[in-house]
N, C-alpha and C. Protein backbone atom coordinates (compact mmCIF):
# COMPACT_ATOMS: atom_id res chain seq x y z
N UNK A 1 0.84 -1.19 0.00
CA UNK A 1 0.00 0.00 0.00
C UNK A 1 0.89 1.25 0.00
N UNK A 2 0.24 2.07 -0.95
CA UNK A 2 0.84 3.24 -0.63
C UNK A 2 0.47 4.08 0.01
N UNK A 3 1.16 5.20 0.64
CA UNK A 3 0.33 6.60 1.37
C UNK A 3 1.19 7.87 0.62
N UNK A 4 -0.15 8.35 0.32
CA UNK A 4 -0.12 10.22 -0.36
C UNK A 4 -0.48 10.82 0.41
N UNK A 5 0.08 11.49 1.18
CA UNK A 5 -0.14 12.52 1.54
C UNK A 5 0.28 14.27 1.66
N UNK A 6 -0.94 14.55 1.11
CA UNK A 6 -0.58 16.17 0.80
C UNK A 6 -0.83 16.92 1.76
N UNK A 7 -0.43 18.26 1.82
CA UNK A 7 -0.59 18.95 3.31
C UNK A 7 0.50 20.53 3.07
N UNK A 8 0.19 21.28 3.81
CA UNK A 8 0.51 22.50 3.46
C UNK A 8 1.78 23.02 4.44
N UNK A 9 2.93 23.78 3.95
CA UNK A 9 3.90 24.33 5.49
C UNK A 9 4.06 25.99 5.40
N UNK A 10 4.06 26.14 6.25
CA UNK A 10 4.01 27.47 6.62
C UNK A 10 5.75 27.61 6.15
N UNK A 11 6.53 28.54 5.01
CA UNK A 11 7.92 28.80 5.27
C UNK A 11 7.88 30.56 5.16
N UNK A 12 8.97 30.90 5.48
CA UNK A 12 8.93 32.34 5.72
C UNK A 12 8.71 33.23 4.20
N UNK A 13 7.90 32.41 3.30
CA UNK A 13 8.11 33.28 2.09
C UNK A 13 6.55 32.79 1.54
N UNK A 14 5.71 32.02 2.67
CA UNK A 14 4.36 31.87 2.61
C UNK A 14 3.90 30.50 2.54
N UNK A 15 2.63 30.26 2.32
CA UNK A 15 1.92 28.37 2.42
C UNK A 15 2.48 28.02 0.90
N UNK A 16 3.14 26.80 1.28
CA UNK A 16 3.64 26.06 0.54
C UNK A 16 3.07 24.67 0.45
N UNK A 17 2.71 24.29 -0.90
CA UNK A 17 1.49 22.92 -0.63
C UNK A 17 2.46 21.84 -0.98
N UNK A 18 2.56 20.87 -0.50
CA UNK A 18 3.64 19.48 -0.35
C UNK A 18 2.97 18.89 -0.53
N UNK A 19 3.64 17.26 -0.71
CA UNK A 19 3.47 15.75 -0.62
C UNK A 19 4.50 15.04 -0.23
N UNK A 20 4.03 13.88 0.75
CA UNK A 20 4.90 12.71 0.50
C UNK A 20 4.40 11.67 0.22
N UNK A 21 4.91 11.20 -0.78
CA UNK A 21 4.49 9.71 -1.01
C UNK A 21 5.02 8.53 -0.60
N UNK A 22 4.65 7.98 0.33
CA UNK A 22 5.64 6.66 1.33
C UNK A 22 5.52 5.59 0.80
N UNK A 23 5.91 4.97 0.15
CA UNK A 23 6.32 3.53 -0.45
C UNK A 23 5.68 1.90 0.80
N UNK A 24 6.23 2.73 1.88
CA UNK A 24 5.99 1.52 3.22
C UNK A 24 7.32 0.60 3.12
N UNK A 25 8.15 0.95 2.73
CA UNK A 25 9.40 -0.28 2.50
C UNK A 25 10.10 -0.57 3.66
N UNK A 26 9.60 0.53 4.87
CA UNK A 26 10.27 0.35 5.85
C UNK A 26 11.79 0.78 6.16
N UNK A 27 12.49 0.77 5.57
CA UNK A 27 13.77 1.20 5.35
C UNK A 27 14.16 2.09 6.43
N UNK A 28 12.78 3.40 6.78
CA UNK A 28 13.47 4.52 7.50
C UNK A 28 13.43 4.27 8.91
N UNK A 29 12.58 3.18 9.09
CA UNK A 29 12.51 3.08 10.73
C UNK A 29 13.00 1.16 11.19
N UNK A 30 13.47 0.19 10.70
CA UNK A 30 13.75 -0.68 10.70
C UNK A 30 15.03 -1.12 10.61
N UNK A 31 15.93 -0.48 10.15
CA UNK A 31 17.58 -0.64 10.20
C UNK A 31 18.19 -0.24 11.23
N UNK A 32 18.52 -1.28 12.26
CA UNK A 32 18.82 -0.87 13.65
C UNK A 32 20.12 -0.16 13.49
N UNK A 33 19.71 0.91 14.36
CA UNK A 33 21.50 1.57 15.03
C UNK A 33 21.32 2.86 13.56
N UNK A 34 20.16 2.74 12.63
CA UNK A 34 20.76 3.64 11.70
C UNK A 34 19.52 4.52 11.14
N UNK A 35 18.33 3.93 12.07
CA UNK A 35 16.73 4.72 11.85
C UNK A 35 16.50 5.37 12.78
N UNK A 36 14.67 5.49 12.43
CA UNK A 36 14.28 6.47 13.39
C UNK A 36 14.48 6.22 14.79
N UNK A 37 14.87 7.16 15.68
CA UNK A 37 15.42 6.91 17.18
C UNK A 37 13.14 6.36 17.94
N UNK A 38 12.33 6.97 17.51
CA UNK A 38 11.03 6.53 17.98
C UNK A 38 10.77 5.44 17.52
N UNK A 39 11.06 4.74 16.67
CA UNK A 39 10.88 3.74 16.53
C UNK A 39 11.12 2.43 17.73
N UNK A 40 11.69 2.55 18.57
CA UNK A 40 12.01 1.77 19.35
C UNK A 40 10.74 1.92 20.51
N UNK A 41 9.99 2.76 20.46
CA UNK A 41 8.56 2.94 21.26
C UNK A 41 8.48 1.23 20.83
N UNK A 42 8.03 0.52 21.86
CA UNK A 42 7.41 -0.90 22.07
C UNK A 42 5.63 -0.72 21.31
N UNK A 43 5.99 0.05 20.70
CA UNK A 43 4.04 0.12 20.24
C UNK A 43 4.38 0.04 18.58
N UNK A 44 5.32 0.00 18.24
CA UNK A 44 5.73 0.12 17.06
C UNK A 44 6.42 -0.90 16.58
N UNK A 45 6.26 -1.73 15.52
CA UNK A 45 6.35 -2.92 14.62
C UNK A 45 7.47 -2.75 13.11
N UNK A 46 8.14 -3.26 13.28
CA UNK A 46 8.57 -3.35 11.45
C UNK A 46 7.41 -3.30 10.34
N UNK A 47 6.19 -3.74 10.56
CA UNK A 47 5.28 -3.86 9.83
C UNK A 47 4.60 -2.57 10.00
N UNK A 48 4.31 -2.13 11.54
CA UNK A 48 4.08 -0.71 11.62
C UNK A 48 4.63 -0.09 12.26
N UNK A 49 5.22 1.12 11.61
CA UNK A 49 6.21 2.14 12.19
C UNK A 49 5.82 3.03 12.61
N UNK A 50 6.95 3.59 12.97
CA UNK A 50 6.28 4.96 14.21
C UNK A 50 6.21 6.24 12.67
N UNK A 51 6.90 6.15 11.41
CA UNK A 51 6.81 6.61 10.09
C UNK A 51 5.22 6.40 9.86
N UNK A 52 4.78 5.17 9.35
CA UNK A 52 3.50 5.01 8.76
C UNK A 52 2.44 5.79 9.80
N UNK A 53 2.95 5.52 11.21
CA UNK A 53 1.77 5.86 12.03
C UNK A 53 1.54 7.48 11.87
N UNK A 54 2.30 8.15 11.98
CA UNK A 54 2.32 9.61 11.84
C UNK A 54 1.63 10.16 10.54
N UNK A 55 2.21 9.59 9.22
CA UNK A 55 1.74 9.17 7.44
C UNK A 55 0.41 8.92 7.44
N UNK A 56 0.07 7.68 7.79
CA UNK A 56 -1.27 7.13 7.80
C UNK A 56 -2.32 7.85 8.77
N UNK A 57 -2.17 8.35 9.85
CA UNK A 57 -3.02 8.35 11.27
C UNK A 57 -4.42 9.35 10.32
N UNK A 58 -5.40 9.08 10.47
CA UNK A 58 -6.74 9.57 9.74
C UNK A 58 -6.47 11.28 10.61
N UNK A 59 -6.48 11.54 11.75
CA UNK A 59 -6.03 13.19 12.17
C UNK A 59 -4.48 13.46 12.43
N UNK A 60 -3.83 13.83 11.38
CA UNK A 60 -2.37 13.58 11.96
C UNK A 60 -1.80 14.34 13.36
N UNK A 61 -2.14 15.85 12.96
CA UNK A 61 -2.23 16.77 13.89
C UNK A 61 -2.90 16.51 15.38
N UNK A 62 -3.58 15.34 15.28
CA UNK A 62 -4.25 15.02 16.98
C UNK A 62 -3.62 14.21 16.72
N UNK A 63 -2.49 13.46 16.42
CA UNK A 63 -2.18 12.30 16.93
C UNK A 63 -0.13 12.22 17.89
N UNK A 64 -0.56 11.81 18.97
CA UNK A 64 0.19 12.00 20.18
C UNK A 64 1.47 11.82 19.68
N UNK A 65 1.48 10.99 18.97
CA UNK A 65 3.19 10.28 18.90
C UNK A 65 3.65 11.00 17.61
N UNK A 66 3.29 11.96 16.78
CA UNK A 66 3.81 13.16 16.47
C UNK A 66 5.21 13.83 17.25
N UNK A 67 4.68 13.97 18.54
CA UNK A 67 5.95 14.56 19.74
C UNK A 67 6.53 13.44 19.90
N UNK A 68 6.56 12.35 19.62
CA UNK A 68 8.42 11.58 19.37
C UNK A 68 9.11 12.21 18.63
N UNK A 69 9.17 12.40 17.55
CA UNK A 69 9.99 12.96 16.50
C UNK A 69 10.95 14.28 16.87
N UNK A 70 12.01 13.49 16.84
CA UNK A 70 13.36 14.31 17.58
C UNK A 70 13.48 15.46 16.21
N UNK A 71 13.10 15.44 15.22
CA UNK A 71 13.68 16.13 14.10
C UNK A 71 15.38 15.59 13.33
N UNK A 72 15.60 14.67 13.37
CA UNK A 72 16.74 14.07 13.32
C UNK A 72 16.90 14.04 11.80
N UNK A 73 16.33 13.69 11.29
CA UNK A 73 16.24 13.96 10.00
C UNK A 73 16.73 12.40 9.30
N UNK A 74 16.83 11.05 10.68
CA UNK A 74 17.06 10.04 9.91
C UNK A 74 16.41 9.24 8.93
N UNK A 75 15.01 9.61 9.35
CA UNK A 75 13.62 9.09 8.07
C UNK A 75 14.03 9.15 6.89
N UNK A 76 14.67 10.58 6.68
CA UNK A 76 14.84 11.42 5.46
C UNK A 76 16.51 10.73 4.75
N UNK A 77 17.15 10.46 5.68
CA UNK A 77 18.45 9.77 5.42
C UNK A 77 18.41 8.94 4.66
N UNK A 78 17.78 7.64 5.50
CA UNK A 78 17.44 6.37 5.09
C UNK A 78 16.49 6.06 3.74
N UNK A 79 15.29 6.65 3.78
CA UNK A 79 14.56 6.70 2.59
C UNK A 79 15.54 6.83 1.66
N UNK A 80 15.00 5.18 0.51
CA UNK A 80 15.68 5.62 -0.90
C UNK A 80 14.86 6.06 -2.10
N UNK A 81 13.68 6.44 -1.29
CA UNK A 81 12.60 7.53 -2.71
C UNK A 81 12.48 8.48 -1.97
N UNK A 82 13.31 9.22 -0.93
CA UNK A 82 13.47 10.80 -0.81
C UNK A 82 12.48 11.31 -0.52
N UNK A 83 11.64 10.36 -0.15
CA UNK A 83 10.38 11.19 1.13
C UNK A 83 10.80 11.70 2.19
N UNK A 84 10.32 13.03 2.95
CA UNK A 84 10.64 13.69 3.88
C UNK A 84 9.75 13.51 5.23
N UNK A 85 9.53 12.80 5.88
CA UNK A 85 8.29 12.62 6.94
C UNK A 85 8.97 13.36 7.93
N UNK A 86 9.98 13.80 8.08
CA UNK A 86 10.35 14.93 9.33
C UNK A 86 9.19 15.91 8.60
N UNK A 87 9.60 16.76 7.07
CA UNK A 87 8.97 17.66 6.99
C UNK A 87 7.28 17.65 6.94
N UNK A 88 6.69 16.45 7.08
CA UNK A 88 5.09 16.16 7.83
C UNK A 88 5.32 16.84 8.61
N UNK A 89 5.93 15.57 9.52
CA UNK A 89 5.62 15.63 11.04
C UNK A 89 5.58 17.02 11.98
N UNK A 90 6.93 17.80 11.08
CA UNK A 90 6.86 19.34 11.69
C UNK A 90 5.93 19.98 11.49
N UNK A 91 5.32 20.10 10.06
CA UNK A 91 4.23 21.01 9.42
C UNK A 91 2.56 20.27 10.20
N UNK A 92 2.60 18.86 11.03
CA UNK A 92 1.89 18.72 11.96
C UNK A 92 1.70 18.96 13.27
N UNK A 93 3.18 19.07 13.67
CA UNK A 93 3.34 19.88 15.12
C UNK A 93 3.15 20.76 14.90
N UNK A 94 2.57 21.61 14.40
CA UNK A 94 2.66 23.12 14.46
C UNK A 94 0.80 23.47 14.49
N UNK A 95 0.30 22.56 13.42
CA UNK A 95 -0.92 22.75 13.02
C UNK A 95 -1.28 22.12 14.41
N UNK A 96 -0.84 21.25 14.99
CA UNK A 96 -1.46 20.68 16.29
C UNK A 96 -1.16 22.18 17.84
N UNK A 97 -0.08 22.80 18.00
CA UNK A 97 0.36 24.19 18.74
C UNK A 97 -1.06 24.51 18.10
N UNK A 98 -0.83 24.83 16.90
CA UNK A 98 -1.85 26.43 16.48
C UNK A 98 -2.94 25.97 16.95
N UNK A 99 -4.08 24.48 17.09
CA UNK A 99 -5.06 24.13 17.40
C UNK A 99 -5.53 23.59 18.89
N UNK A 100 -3.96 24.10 19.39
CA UNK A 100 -3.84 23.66 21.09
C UNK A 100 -4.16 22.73 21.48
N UNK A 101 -3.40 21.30 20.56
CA UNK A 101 -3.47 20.17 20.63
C UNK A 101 -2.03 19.42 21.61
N UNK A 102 -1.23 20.33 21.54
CA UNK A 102 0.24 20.06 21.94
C UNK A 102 0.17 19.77 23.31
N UNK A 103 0.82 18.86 24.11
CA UNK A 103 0.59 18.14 25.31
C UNK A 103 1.62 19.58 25.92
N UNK A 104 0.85 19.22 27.17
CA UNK A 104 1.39 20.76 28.00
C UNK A 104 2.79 20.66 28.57
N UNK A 105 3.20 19.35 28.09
CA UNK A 105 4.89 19.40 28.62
C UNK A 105 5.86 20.20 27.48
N UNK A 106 5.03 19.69 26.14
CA UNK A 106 5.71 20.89 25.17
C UNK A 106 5.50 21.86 25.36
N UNK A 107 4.59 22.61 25.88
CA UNK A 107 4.18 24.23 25.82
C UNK A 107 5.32 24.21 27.07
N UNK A 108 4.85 23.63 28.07
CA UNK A 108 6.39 23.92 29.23
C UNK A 108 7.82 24.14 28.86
N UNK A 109 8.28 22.79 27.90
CA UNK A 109 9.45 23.13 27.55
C UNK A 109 9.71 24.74 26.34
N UNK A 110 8.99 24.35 25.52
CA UNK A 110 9.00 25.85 24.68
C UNK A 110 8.88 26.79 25.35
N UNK A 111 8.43 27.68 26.75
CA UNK A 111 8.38 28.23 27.21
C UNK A 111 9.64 28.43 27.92
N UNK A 112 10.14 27.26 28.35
CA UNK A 112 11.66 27.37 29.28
C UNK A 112 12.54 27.94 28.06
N UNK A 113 12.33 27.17 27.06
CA UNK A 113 13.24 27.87 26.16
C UNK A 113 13.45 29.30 25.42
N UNK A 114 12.45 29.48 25.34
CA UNK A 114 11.94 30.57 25.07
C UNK A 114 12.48 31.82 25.99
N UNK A 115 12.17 31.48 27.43
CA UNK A 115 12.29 32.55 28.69
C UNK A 115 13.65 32.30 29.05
N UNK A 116 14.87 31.26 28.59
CA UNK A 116 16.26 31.40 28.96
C UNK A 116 16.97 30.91 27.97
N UNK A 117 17.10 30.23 27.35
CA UNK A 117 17.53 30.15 25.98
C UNK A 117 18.09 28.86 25.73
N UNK A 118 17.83 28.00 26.98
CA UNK A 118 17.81 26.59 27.69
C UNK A 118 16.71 25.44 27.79
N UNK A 119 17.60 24.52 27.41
CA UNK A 119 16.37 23.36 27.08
C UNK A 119 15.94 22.92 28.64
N UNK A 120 16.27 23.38 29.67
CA UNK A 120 16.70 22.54 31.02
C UNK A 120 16.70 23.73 31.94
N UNK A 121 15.81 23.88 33.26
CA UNK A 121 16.09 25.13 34.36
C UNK A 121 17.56 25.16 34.76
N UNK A 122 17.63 25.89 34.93
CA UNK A 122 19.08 26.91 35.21
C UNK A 122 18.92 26.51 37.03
N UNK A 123 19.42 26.00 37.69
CA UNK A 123 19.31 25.34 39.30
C UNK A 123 20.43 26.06 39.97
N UNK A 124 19.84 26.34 40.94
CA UNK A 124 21.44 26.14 42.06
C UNK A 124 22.80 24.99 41.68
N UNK A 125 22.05 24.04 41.70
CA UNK A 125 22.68 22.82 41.38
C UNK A 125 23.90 23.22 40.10
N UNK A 126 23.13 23.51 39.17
CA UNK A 126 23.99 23.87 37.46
C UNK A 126 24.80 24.97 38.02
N UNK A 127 24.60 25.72 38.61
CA UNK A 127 25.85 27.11 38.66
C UNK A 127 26.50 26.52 39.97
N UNK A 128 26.65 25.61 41.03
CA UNK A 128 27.45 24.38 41.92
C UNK A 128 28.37 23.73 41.00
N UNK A 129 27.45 23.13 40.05
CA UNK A 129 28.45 21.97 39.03
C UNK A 129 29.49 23.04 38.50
N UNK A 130 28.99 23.92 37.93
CA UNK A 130 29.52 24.79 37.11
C UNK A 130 31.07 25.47 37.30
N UNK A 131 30.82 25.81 38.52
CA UNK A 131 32.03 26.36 39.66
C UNK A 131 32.88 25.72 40.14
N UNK A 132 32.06 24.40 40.25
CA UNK A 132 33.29 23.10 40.58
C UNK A 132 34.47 23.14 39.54
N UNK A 133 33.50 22.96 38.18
CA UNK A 133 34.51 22.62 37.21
C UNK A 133 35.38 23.45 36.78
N UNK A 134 34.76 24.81 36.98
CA UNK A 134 35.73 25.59 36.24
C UNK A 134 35.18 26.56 35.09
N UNK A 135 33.88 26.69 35.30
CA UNK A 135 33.29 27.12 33.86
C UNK A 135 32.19 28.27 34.42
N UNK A 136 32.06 29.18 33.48
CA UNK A 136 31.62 30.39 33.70
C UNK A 136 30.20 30.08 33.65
N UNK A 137 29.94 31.44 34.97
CA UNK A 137 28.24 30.75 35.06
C UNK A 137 27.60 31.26 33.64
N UNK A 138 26.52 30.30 33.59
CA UNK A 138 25.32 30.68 32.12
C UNK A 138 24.73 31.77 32.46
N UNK A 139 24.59 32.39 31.21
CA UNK A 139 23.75 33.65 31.17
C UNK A 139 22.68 33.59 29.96
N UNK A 140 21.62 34.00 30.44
CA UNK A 140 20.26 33.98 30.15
C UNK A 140 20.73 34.40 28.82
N UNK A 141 20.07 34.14 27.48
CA UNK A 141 19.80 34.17 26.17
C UNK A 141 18.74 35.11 26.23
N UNK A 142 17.95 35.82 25.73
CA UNK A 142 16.64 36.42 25.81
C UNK A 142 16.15 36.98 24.37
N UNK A 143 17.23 36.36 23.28
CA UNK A 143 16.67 36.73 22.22
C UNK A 143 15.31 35.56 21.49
N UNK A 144 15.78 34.59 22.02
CA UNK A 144 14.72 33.85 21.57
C UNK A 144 13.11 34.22 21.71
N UNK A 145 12.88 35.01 23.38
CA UNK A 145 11.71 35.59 23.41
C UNK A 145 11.54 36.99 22.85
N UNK A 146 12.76 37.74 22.20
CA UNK A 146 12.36 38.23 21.54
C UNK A 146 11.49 38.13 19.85
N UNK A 147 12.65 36.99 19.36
CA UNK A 147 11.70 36.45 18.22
C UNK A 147 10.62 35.61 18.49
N UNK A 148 10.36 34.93 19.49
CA UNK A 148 8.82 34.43 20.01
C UNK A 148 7.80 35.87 20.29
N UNK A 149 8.12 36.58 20.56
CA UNK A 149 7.04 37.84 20.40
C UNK A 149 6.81 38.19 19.43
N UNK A 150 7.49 38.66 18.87
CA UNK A 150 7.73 39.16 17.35
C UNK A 150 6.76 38.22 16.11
N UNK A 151 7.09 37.05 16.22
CA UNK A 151 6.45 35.91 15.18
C UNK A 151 4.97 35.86 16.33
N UNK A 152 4.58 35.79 17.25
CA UNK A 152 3.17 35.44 17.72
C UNK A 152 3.40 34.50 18.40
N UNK A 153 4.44 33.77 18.54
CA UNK A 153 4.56 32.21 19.20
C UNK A 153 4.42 32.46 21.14
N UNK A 154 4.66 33.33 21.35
CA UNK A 154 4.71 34.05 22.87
C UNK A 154 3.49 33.87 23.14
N UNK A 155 2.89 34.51 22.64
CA UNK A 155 1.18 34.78 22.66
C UNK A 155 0.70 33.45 22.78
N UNK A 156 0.93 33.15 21.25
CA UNK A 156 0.20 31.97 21.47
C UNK A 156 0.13 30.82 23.06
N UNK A 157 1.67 30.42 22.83
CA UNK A 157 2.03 29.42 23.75
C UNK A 157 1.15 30.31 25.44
N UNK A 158 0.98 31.61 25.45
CA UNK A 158 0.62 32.05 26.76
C UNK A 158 -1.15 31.70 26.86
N UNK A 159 -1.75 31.55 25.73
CA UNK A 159 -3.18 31.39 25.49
C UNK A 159 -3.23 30.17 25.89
N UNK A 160 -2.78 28.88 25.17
CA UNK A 160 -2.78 27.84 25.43
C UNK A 160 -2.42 27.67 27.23
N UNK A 161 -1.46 27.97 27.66
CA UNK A 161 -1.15 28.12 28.53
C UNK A 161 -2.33 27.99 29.65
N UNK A 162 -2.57 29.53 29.23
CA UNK A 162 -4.04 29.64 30.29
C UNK A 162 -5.07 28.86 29.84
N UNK A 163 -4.95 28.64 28.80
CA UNK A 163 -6.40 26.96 28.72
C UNK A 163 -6.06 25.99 29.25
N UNK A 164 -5.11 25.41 29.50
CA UNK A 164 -4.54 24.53 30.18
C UNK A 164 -4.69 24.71 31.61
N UNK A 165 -4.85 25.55 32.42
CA UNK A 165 -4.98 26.15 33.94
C UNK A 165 -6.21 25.75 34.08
């Protein structure tokens, strides 16, 4: 069987209408040590991948295991007909944010990142380690929330936010 799927991405020069067409050969998530890192979710089969599931799923954008996808770009590696299912999966995370579908640990982390420029809180602990070793304490990033204001993503993530409360 095959899967077509068409679908639209937002790039900074406007909606851009795509396809991928997935073969199912397996290739991108079945070659151990050299595929997709979600693939190893125990819910996921050589026969069905954590690829098809994202491809196939009838709402892609509501569907959870979307947020596996490290962005790694090994799908895209491995494929030898040059389908892109990172570039789905992103252009579905996003449509899932914009529809405040995104599980609230992502809005948490995007927010940490966003507000320090860090994937991870900044602790007592980290500026302890830090001093031990020898290394200058971290200093807050703050441009990122500047371009999160700027693009709407601030906003947004703060709406969702408070729906989530």
């Amino acid at each position: 069987m095959v899967l077509n799927i068409p679908y639209s991405v937002k790039t900074p020069h406007g909606i851009k209408e795509a396809a991928e067409i997935c073969l199912k050969c397996g290739v991108c998530c079945v070659i151990e040590g050299y595929s997709c890192p979600a693939q190893y979710d125990a819910q996921f089969k050589p026969t069905q991948t954590y690829v098809y599931d994202c491809l196939g799923h009838e709402e892609p954008s509501g569907n959870k295991n979307i947020w596996q996808c490290v962005s790694c770009h090994k799908c895209e590696e491995m494929c030898p007909y040059e389908v892109s299912p990172v570039d789905f999966i992103e252009a579905m995370k996003e449509q899932a944010l914009q529809g405040g579908h995104a599980p609230q640990s992502i809005i948490g982390e995007l927010m940490q990142v966003i507000t320090t420029g860090y994937a991870f809180p900044i602790t007592p602990n980290t500026t302890r380690q830090r001093e031990r070793l020898g290394l200058e304490p971290v200093k807050l990033n703050h441009e990122l929330g500047i371009i999160a204001e700027k693009t709407g993503l601030l906003e947004l993530l703060n709406s969702l936010k408070e729906a989530q409360d």
